[in-house]
C-alpha atoms as a PDB file:
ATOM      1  CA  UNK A   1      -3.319 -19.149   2.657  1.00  0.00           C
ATOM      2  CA  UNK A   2      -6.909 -21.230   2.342  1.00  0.00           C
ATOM      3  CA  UNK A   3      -9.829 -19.531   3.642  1.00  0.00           C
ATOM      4  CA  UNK A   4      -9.683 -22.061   6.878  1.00  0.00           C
ATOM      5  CA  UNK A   5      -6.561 -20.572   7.753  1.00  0.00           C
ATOM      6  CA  UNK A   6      -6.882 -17.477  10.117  1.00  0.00           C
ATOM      7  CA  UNK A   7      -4.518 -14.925   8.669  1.00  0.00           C
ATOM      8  CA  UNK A   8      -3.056 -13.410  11.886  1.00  0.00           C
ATOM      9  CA  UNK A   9      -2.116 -17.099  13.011  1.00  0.00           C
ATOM     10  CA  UNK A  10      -0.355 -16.810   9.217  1.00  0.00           C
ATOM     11  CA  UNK A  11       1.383 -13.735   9.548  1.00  0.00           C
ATOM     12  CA  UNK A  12       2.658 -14.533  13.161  1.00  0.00           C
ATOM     13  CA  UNK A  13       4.149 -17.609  11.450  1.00  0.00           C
ATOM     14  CA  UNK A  14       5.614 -16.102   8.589  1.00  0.00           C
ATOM     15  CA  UNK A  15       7.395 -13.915  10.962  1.00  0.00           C
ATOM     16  CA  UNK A  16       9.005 -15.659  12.708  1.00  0.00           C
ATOM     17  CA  UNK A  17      10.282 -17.620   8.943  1.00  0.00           C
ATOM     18  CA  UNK A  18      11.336 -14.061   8.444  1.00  0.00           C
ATOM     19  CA  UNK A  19      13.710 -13.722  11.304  1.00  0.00           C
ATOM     20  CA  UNK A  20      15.309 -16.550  10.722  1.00  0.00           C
ATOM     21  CA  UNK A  21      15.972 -16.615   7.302  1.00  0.00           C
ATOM     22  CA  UNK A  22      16.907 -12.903   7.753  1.00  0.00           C
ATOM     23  CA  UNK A  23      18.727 -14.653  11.146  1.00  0.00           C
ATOM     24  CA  UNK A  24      17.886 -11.660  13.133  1.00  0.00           C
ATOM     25  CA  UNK A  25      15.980 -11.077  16.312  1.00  0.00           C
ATOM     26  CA  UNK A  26      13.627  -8.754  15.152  1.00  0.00           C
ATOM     27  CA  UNK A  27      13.062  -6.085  12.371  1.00  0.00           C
ATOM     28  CA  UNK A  28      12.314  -2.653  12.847  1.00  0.00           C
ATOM     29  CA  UNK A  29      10.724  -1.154  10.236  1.00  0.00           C
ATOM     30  CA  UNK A  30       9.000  -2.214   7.134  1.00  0.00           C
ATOM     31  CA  UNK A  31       8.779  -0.575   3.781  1.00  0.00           C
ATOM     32  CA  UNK A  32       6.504  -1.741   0.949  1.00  0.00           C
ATOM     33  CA  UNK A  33       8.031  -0.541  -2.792  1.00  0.00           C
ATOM     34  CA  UNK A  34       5.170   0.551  -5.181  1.00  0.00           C
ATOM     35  CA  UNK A  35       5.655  -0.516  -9.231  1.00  0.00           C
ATOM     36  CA  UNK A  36       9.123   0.065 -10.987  1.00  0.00           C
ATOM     37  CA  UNK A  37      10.557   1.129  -6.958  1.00  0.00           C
ATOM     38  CA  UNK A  38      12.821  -1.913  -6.837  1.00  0.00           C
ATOM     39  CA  UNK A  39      16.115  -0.116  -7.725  1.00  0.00           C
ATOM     40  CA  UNK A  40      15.167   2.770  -4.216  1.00  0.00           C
ATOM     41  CA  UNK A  41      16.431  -0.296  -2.445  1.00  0.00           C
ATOM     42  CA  UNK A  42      19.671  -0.030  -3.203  1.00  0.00           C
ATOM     43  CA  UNK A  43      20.014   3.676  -2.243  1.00  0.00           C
ATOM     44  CA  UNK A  44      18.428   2.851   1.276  1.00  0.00           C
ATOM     45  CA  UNK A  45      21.158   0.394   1.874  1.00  0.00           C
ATOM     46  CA  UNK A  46      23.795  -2.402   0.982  1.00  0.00           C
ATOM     47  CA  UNK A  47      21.296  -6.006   1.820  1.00  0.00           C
ATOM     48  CA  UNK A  48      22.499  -8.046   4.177  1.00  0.00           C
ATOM     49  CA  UNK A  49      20.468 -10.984   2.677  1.00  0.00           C
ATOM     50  CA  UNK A  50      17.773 -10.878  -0.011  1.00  0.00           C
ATOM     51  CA  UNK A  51      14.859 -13.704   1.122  1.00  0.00           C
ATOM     52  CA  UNK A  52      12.648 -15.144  -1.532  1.00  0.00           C
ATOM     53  CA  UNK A  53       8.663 -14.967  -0.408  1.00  0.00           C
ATOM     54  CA  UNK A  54       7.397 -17.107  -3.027  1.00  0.00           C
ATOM     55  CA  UNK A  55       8.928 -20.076  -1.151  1.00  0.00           C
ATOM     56  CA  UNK A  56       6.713 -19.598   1.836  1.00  0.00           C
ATOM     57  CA  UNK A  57       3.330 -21.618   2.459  1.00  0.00           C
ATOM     58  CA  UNK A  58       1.801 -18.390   3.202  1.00  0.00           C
ATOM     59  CA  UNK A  59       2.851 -15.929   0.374  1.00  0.00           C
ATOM     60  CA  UNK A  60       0.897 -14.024  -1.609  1.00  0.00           C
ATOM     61  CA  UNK A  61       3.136 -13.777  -5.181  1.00  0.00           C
ATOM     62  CA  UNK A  62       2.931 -10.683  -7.113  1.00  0.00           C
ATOM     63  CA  UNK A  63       1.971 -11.109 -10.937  1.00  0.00           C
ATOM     64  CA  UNK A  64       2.840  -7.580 -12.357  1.00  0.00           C
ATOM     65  CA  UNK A  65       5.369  -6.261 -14.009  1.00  0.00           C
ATOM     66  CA  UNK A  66       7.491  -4.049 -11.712  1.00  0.00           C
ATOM     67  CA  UNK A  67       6.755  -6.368  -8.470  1.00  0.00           C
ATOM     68  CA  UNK A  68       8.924  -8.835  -6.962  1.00  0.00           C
ATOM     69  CA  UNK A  69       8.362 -11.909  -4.846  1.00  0.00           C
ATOM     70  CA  UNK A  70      11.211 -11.004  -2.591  1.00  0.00           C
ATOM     71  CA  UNK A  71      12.120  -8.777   0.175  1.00  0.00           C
ATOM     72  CA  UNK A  72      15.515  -6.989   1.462  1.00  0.00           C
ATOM     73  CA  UNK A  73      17.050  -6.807   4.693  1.00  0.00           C
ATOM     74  CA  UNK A  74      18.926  -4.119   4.993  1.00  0.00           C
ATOM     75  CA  UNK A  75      20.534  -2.326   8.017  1.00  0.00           C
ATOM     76  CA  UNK A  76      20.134   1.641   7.696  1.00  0.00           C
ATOM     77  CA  UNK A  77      20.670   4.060  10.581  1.00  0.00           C
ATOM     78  CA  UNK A  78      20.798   1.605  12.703  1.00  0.00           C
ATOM     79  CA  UNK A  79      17.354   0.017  12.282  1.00  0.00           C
ATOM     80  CA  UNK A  80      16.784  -3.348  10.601  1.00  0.00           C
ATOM     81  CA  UNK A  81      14.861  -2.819   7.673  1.00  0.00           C
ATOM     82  CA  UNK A  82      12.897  -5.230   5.715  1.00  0.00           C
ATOM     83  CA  UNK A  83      12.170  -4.100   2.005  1.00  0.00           C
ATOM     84  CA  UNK A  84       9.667  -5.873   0.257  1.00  0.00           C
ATOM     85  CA  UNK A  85      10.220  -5.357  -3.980  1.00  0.00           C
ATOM     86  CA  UNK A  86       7.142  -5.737  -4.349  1.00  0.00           C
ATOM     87  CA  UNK A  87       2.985  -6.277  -3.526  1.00  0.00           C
ATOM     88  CA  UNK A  88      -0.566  -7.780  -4.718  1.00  0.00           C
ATOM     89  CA  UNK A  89      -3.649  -6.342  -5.111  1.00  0.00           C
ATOM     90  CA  UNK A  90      -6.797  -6.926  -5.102  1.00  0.00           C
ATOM     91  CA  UNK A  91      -6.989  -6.524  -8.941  1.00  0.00           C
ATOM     92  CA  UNK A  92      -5.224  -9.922  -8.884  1.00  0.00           C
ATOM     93  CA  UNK A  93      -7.882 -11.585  -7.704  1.00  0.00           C
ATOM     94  CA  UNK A  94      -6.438 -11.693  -3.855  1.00  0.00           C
ATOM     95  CA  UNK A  95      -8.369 -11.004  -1.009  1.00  0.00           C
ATOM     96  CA  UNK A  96      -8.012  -8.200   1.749  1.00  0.00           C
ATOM     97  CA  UNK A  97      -6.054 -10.404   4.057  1.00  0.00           C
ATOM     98  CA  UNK A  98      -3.149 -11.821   1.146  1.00  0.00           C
ATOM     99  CA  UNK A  99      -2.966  -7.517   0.090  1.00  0.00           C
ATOM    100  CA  UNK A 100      -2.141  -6.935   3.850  1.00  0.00           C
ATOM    101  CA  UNK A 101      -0.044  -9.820   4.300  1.00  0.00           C
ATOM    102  CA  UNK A 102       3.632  -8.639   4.369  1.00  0.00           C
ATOM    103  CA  UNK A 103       2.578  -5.725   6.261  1.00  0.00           C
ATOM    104  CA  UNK A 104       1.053  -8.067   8.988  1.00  0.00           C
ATOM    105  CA  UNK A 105       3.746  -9.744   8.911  1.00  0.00           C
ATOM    106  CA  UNK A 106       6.499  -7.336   9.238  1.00  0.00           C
ATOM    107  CA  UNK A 107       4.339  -6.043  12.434  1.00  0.00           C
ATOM    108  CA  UNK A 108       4.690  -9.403  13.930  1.00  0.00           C
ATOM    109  CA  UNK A 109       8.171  -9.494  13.082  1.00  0.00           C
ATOM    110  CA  UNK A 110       8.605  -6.498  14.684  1.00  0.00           C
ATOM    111  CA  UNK A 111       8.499  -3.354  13.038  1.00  0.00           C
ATOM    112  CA  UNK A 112       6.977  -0.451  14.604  1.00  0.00           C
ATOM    113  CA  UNK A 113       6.868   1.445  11.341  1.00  0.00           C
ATOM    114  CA  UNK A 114       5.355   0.793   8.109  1.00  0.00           C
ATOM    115  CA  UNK A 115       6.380   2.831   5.256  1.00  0.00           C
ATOM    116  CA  UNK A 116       4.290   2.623   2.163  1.00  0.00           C
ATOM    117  CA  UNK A 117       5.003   3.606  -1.335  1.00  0.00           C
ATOM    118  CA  UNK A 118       3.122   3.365  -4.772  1.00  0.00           C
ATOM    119  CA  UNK A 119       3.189   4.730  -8.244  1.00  0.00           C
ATOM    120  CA  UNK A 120      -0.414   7.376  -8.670  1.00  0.00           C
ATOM    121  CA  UNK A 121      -1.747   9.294 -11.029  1.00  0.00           C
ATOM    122  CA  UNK A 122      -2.022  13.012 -10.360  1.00  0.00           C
ATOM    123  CA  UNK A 123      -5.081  14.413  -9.823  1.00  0.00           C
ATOM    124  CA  UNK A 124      -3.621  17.590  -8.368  1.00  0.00           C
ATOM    125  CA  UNK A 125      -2.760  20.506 -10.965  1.00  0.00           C
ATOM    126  CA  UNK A 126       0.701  21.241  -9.169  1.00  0.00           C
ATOM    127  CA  UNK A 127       2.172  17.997  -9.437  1.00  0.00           C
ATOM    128  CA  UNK A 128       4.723  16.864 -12.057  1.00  0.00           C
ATOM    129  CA  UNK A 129       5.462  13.627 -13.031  1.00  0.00           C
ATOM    130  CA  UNK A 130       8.597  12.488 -11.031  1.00  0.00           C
ATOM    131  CA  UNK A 131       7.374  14.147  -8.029  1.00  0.00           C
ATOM    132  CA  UNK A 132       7.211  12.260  -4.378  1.00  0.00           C
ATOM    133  CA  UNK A 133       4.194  13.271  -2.348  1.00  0.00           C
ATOM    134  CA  UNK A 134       3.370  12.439   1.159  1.00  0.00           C
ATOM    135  CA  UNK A 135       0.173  10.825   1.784  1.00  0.00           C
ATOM    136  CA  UNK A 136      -1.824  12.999   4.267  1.00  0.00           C
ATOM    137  CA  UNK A 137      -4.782  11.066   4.294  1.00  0.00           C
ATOM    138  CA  UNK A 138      -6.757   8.964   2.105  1.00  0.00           C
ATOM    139  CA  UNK A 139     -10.236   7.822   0.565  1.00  0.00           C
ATOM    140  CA  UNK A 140     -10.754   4.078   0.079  1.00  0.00           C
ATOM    141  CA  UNK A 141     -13.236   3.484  -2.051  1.00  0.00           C
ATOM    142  CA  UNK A 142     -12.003  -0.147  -3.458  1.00  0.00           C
ATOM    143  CA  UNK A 143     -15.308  -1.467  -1.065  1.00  0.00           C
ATOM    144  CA  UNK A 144     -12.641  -3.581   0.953  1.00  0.00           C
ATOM    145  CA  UNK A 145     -11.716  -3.829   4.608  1.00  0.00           C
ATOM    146  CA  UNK A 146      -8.779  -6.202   6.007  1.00  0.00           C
ATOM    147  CA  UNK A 147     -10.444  -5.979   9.209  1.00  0.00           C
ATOM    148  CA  UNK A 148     -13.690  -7.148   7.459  1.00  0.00           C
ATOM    149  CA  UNK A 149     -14.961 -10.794   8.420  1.00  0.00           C
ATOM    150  CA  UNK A 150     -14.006 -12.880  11.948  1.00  0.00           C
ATOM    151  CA  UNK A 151     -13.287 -10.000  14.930  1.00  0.00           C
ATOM    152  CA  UNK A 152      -9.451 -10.650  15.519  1.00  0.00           C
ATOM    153  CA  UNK A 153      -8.522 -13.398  17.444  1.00  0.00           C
ATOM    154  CA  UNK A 154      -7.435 -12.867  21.546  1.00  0.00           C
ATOM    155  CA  UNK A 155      -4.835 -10.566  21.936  1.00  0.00           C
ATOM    156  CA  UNK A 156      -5.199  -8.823  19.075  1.00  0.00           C
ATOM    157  CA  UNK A 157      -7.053  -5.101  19.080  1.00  0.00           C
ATOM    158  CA  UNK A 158     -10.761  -5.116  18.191  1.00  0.00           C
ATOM    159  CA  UNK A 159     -11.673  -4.551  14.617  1.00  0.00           C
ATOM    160  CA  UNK A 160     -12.818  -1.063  15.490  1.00  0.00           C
ATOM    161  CA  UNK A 161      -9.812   0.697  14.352  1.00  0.00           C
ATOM    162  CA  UNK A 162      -9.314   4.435  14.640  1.00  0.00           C
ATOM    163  CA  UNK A 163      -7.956   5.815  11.811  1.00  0.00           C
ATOM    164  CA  UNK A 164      -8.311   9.504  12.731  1.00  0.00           C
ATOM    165  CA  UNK A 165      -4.213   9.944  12.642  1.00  0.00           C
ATOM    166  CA  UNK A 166      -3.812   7.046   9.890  1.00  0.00           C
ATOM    167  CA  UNK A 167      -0.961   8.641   8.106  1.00  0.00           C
ATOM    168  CA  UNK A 168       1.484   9.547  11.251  1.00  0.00           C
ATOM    169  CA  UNK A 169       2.012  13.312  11.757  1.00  0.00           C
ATOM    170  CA  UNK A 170       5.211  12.588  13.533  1.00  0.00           C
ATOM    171  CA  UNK A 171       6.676  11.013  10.353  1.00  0.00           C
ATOM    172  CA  UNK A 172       6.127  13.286   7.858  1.00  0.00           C
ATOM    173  CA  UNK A 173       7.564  15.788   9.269  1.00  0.00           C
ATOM    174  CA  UNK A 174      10.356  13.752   9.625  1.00  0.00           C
ATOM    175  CA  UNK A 175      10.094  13.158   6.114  1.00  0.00           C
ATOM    176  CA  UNK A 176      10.062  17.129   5.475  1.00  0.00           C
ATOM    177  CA  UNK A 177      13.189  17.314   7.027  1.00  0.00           C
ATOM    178  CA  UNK A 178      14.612  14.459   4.531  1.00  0.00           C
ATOM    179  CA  UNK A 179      13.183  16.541   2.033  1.00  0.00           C
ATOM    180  CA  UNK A 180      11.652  19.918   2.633  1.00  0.00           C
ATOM    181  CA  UNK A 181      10.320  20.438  -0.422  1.00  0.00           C
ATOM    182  CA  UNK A 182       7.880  17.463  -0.366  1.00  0.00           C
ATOM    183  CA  UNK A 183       4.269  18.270  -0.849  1.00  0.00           C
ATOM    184  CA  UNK A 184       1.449  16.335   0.701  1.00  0.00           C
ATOM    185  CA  UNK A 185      -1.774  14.868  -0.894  1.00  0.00           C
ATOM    186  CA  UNK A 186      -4.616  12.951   0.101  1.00  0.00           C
ATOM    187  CA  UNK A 187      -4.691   9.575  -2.107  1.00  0.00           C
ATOM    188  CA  UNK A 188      -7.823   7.772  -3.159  1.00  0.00           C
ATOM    189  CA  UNK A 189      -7.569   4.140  -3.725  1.00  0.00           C
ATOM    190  CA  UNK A 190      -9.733   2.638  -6.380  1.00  0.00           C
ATOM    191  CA  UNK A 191     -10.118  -1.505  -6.695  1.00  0.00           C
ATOM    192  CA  UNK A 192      -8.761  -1.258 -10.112  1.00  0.00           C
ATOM    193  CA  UNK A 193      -6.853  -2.895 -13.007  1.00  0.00           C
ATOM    194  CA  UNK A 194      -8.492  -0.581 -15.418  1.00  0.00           C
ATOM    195  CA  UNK A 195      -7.526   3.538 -14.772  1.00  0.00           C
ATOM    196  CA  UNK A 196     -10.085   5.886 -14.158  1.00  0.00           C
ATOM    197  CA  UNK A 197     -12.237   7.457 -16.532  1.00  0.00           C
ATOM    198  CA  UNK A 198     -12.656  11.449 -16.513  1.00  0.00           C
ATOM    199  CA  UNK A 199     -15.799  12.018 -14.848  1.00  0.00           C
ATOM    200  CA  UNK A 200     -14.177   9.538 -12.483  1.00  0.00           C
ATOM    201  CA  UNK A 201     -11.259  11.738 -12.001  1.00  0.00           C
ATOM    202  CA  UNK A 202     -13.363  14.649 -11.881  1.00  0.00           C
ATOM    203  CA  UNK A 203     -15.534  13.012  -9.007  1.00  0.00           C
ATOM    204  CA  UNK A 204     -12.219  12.514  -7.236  1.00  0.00           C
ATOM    205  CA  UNK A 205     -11.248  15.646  -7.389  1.00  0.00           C
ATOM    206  CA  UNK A 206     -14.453  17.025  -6.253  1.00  0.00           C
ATOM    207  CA  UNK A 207     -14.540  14.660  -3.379  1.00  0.00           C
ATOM    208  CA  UNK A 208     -10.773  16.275  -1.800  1.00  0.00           C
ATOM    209  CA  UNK A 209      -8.260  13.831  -3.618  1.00  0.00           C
ATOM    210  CA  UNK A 210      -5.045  14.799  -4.789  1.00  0.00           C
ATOM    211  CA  UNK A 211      -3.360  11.295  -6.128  1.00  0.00           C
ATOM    212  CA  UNK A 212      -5.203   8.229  -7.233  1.00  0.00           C
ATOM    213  CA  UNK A 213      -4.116   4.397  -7.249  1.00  0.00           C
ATOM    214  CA  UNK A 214      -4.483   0.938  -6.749  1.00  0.00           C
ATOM    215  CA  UNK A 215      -2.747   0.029  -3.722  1.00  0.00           C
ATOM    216  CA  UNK A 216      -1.977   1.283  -0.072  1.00  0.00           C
ATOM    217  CA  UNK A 217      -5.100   2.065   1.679  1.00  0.00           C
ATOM    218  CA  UNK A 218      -5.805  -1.883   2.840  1.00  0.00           C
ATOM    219  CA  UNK A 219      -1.990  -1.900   3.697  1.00  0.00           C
ATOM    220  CA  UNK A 220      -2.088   1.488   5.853  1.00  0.00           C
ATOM    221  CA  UNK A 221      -5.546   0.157   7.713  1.00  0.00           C
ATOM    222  CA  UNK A 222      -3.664  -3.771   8.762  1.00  0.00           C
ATOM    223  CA  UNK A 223      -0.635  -1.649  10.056  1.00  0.00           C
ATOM    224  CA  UNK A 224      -2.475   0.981  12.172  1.00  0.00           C
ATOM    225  CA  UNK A 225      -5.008  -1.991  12.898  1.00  0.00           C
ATOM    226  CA  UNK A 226      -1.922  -3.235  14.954  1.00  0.00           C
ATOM    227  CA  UNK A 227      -0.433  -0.065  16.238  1.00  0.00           C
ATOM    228  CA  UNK A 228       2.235   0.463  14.021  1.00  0.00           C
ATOM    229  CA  UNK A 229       3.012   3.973  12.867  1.00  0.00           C
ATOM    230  CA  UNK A 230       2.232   4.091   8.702  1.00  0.00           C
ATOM    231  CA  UNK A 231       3.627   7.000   6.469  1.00  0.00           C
ATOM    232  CA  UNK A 232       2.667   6.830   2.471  1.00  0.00           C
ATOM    233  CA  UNK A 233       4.529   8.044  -0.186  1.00  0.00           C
ATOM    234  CA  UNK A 234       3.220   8.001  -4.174  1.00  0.00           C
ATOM    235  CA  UNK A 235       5.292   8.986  -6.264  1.00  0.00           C
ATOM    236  CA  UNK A 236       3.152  10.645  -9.263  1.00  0.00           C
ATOM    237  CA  UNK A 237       3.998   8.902 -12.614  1.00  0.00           C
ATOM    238  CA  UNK A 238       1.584  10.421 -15.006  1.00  0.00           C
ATOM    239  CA  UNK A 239      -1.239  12.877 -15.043  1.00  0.00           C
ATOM    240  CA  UNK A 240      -4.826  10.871 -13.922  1.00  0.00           C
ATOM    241  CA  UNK A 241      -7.239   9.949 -16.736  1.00  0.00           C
ATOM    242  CA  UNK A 242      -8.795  13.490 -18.592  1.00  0.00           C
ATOM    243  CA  UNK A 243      -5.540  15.301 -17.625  1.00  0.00           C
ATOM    244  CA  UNK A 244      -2.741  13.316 -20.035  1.00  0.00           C
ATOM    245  CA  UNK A 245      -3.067  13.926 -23.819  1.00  0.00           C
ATOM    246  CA  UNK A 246      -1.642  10.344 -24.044  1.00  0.00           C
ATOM    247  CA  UNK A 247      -3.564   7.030 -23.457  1.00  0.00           C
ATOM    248  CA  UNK A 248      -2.593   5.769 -19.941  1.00  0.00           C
ATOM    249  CA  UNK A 249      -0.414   2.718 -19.856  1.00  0.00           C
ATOM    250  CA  UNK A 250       1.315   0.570 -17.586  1.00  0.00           C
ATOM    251  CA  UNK A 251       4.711   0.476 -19.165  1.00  0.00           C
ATOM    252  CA  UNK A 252       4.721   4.027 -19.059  1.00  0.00           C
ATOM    253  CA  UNK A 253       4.373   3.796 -15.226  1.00  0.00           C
ATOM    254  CA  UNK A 254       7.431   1.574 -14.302  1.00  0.00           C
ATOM    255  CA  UNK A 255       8.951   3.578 -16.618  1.00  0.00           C
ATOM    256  CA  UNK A 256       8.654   6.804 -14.934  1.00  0.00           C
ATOM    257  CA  UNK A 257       9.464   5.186 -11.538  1.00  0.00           C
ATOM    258  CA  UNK A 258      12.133   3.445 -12.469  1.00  0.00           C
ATOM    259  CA  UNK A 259      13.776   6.927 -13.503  1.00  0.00           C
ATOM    260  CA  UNK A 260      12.815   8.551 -10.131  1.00  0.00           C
ATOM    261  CA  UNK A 261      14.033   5.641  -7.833  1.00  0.00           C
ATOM    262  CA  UNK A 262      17.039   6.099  -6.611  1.00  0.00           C
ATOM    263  CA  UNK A 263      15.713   9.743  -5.495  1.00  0.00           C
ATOM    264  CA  UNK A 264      12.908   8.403  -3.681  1.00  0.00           C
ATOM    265  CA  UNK A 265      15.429   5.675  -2.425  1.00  0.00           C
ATOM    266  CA  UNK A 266      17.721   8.522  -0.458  1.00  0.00           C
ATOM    267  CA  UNK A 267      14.192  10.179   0.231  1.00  0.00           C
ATOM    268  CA  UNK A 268      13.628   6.749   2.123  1.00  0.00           C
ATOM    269  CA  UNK A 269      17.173   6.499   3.607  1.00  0.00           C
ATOM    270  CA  UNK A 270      16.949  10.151   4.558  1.00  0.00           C
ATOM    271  CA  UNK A 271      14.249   9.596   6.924  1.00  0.00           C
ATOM    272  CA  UNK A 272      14.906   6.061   8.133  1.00  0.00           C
ATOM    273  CA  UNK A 273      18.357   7.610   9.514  1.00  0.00           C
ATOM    274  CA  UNK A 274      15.961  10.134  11.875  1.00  0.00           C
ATOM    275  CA  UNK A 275      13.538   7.270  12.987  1.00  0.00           C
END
């Protein structure tokens, strides 16, 4: 995607690539795996075909470890679901409109749910590494804005975007009844690669957050932008920066989702059957 390109006219093109290489009408709900998630796919559901994104015009690629270039269709509970293994970020050197382009995508493809996940650190002293937490809300302090630049083309809504009920009510409590024991968090989303340093984390902590990462909030903004319902989920993978006696590390990140996967995987299933 060049700068001359208008990304909406991109996404609505990619989707419809999407349906047909998926040959299906339409999808209905999308779900965005954060770092080391891959193997949750498989517990949502048995692909019916596996489409590589790096092949279209359009595609942002992923260049981290734990992120793949591909996505999943998969039928679950009778919904069509399209799994993407993977994101970028804006750490990558991508701008707002390549972060939120799968999720535009997916919208234009037809989903009418967006289900985000990531790996965060915990800034919360409950949580445990392992744990899933829904995202209640969350503070976006990368500077960004997907809906920054050109107002949306005709036909689109305005750039004005309410995001008073960002994180959908209605689906995490559907999530609770997946799994009641889920807590719920508000995330902050930093710009990233480097972690956060303690006064950092102490700042965050002061300001109301409960998780911290690199990822979601742009996503969550493009999908309500469009009127799709969004519901986060970070799984925690290691205490946030002054709270670990061990130097934070990337490795250790995939690591620790890759071991809770297939949990957040029937977490995922779970309340994809109840949509």
């Amino acid at each position: 995607m060049t700068d001359s390109v208008d990304p909406y006219a991109q996404a609505a093109t990619d989707a419809v690539t999407l349906r047909k290489l998926a040959a299906v009408p339409r999808f209905d709900v999308a779900v965005v795996l954060g770092s080391g998630w891959q193997t949750a796919a498989d517990a949502i559901g048995s692909p019916q075909s596996e489409i590589t994104l790096g092949g279209l015009p359009g595609w942002p690629v992923p260049t981290v470890p734990g992120h793949s270039p591909s996505a999943r269709c998969i039928l679950a509970g009778g919904q069509r679901v399209l799994v993407f293994l993977g994101r970028v970020h804006l750490y990558e050197g991508q701008e707002p409109e390549r972060v939120v382009h799968a999720v535009r995508a997916s919208v234009e493809a037809g989903c009418r749910t967006v289900i985000l996940t990531n790996a965060a650190g915990g800034i919360h002293p409950g949580y445990q590494v392992g744990q899933p937490v829904l995202i209640s809300d969350h503070v976006n302090l990368t500077g960004r804005s997907p809906l920054a630049g050109p107002p949306p083309p005709d036909g689109y809504p305005g750039r004005f975007a309410d995001l008073t009920a960002l994180y959908s009510p209605r689906l995490r409590a559907l999530a609770k009844e997946a799994d009641p024991g889920l807590a719920e968090g508000v995330y902050a989303a930093l710009p990233g690669p480097h972690y956060e340093t303690p006064a950092e984390i102490r700042m965050l902590r002061a300001a109301g957050a409960d998780l911290v990462g690199m990822s979601t909030a742009l996503e969550a903004i493009a999908a309500r932008h469009l009127g799709a319902e969004v519901l986060g989920i970070s799984l925690v993978t290691n205490p946030a920066a002054g709270l670990s006696p061990a130097p934070l590390e990337h490795g250790d990140v995939v690591r620790a989702a890759e071991a809770s996967a297939t949990r957040i995987g029937r977490l995922l299933g779970g309340l994809i059957n109840r949509l």
